[in-house]
N, C-alpha and C. Protein backbone atom coordinates (compact mmCIF):
# COMPACT_ATOMS: atom_id res chain seq x y z
N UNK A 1 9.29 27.25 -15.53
CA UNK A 1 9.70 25.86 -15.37
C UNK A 1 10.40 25.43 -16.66
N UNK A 2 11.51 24.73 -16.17
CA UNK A 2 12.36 24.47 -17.77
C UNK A 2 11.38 22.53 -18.12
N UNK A 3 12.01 22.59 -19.20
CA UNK A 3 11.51 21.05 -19.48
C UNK A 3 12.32 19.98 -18.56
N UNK A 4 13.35 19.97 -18.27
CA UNK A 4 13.70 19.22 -17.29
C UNK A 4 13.02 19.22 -16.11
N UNK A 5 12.55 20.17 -15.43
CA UNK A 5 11.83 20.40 -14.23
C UNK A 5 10.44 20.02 -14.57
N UNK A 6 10.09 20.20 -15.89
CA UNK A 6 8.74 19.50 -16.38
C UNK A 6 8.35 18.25 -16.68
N UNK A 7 10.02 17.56 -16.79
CA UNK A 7 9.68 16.25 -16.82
C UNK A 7 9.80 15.05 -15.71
N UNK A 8 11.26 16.02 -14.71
CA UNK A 8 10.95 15.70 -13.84
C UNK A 8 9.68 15.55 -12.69
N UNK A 9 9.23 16.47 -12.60
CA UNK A 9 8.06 16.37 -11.72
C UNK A 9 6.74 15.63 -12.58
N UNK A 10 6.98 15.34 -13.63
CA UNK A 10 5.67 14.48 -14.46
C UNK A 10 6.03 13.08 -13.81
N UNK A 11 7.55 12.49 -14.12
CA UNK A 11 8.01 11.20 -13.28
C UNK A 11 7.78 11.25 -11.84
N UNK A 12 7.72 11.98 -11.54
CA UNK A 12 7.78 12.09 -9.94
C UNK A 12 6.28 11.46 -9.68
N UNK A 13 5.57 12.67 -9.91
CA UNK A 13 3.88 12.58 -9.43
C UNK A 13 3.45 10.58 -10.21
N UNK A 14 4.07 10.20 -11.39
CA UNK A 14 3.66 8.72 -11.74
C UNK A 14 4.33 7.52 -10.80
N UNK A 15 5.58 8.08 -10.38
CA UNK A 15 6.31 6.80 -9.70
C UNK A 15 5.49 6.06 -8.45
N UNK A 16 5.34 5.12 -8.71
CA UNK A 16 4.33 4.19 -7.73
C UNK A 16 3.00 4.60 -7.76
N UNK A 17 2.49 4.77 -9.08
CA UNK A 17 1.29 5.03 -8.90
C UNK A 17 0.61 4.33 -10.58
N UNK A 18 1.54 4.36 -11.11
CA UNK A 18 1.09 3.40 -12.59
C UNK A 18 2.70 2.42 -12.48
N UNK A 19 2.44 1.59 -13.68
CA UNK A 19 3.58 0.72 -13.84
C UNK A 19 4.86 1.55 -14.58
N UNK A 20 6.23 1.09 -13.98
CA UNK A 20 7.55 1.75 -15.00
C UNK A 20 7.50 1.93 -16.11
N UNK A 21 6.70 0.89 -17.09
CA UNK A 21 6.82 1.28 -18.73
C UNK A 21 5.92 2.22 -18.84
N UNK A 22 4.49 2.67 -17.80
CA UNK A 22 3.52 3.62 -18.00
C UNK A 22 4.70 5.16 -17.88
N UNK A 23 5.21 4.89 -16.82
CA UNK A 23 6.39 6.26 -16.34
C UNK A 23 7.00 6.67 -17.63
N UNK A 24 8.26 5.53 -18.57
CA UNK A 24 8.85 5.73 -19.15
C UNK A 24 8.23 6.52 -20.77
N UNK A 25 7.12 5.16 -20.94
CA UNK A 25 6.50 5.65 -22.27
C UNK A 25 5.82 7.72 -22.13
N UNK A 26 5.17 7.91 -21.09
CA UNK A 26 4.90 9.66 -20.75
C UNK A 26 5.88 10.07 -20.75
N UNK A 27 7.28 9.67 -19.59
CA UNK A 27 8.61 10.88 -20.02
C UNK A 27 8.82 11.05 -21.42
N UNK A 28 9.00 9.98 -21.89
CA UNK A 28 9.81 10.26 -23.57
C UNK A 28 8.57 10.90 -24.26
N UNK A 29 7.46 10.59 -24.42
CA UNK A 29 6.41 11.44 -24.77
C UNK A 29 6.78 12.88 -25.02
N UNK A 30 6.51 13.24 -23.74
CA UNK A 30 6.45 14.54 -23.23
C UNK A 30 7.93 15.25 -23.60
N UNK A 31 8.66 14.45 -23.63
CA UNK A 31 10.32 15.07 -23.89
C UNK A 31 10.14 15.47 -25.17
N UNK A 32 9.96 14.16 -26.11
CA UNK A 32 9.51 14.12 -27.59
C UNK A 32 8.66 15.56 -28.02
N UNK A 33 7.74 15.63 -27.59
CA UNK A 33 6.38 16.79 -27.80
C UNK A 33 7.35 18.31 -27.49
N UNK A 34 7.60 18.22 -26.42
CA UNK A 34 8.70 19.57 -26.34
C UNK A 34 9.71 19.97 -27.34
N UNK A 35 10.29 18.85 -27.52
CA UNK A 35 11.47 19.20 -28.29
C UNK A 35 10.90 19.51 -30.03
N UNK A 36 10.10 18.49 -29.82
CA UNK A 36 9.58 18.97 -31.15
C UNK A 36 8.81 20.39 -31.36
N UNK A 37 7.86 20.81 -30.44
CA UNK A 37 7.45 22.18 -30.69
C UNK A 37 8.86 23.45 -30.32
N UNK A 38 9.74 22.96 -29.67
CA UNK A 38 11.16 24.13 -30.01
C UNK A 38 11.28 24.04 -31.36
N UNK A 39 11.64 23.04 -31.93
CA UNK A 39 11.57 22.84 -32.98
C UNK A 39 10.94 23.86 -34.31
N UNK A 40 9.86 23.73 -33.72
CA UNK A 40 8.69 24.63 -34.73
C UNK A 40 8.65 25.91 -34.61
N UNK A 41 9.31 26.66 -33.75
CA UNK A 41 9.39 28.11 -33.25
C UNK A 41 9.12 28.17 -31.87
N UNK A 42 8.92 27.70 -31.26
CA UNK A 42 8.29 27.86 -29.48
C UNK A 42 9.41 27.89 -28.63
N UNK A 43 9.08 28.28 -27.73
CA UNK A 43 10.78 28.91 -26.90
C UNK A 43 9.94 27.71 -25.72
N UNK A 44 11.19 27.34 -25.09
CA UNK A 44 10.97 25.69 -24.14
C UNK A 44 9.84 26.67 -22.95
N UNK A 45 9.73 27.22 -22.36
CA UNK A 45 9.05 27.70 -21.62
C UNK A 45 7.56 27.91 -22.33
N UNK A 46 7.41 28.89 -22.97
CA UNK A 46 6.04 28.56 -23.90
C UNK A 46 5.41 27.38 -24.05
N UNK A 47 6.24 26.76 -24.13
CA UNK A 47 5.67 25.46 -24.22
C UNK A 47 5.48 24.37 -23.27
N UNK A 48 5.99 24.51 -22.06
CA UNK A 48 6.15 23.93 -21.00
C UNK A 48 4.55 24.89 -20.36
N UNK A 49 4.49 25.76 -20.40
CA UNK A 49 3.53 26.57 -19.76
C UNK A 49 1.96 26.30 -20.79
N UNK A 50 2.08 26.03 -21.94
CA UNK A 50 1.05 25.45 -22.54
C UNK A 50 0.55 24.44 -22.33
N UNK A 51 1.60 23.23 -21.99
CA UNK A 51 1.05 22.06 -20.83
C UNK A 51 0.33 22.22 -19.83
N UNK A 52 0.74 23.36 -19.18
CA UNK A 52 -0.05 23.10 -17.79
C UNK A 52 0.81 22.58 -16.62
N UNK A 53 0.57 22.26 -15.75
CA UNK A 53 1.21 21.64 -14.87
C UNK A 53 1.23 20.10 -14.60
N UNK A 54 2.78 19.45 -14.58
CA UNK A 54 2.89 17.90 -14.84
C UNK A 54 2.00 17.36 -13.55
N UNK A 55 1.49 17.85 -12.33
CA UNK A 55 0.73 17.11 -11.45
C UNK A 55 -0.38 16.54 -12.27
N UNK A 56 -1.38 17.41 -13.14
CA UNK A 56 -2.48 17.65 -13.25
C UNK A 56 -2.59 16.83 -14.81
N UNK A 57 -1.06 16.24 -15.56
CA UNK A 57 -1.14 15.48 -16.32
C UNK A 57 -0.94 13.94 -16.03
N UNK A 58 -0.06 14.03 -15.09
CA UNK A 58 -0.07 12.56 -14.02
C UNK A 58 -1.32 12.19 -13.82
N UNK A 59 -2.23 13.23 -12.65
CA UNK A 59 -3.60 12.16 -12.67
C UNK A 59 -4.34 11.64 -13.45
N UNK A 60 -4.10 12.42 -14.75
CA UNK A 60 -5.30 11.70 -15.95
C UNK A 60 -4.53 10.86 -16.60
N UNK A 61 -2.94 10.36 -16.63
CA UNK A 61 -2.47 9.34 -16.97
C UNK A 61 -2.52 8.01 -16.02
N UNK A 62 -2.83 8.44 -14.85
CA UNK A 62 -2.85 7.92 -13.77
C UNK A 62 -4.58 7.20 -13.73
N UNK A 63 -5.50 7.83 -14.08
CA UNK A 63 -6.80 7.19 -14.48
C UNK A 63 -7.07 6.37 -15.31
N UNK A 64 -5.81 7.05 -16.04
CA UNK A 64 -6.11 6.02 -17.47
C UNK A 64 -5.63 4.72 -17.41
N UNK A 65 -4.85 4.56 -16.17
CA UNK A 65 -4.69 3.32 -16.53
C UNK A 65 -4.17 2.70 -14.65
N UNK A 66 -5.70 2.85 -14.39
CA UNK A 66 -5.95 2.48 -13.01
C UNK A 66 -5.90 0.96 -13.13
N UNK A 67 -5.21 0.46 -12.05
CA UNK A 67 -5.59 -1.46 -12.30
C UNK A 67 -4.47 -1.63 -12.93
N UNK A 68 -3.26 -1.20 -13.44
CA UNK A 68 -2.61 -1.36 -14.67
C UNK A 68 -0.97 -1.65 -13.29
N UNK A 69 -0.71 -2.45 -12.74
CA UNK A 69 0.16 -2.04 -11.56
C UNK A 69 0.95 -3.20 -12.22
């Protein structure tokens, strides 16, 4: 999975399920965090695969801020 496909599907799984600035503030996050560990030596995949999968980071952003609509 490239980081685009990683960030896409992170927006995906949040849209209508927390508020737009919850969506926006995680994409750039997560964009931020990537680019910065290329940065450090990590090849974009390594590091996309050290995440985990964006479903499974949605729901716990998604808990975190239940009520938050």
């Amino acid at each position: 999975m490239t980081k685009q496909e990683f960030l896409d599907e992170l927006r995906q799984s949040l849209t209508g399920e927390v508020s737009s600035e919850v969506v926006m503030d995680s994409y750039r996050y997560y964009s931020t965090y990537i680019e910065d560990e290329i940065r450090s030596g990590k090849s974009e995949l390594q590091v996309v695969e050290e995440l985990g999968r964006p479903a499974l980071i949605a729901r716990s952003i998604i808990a975190a801020h239940t009520g938050e609509r």
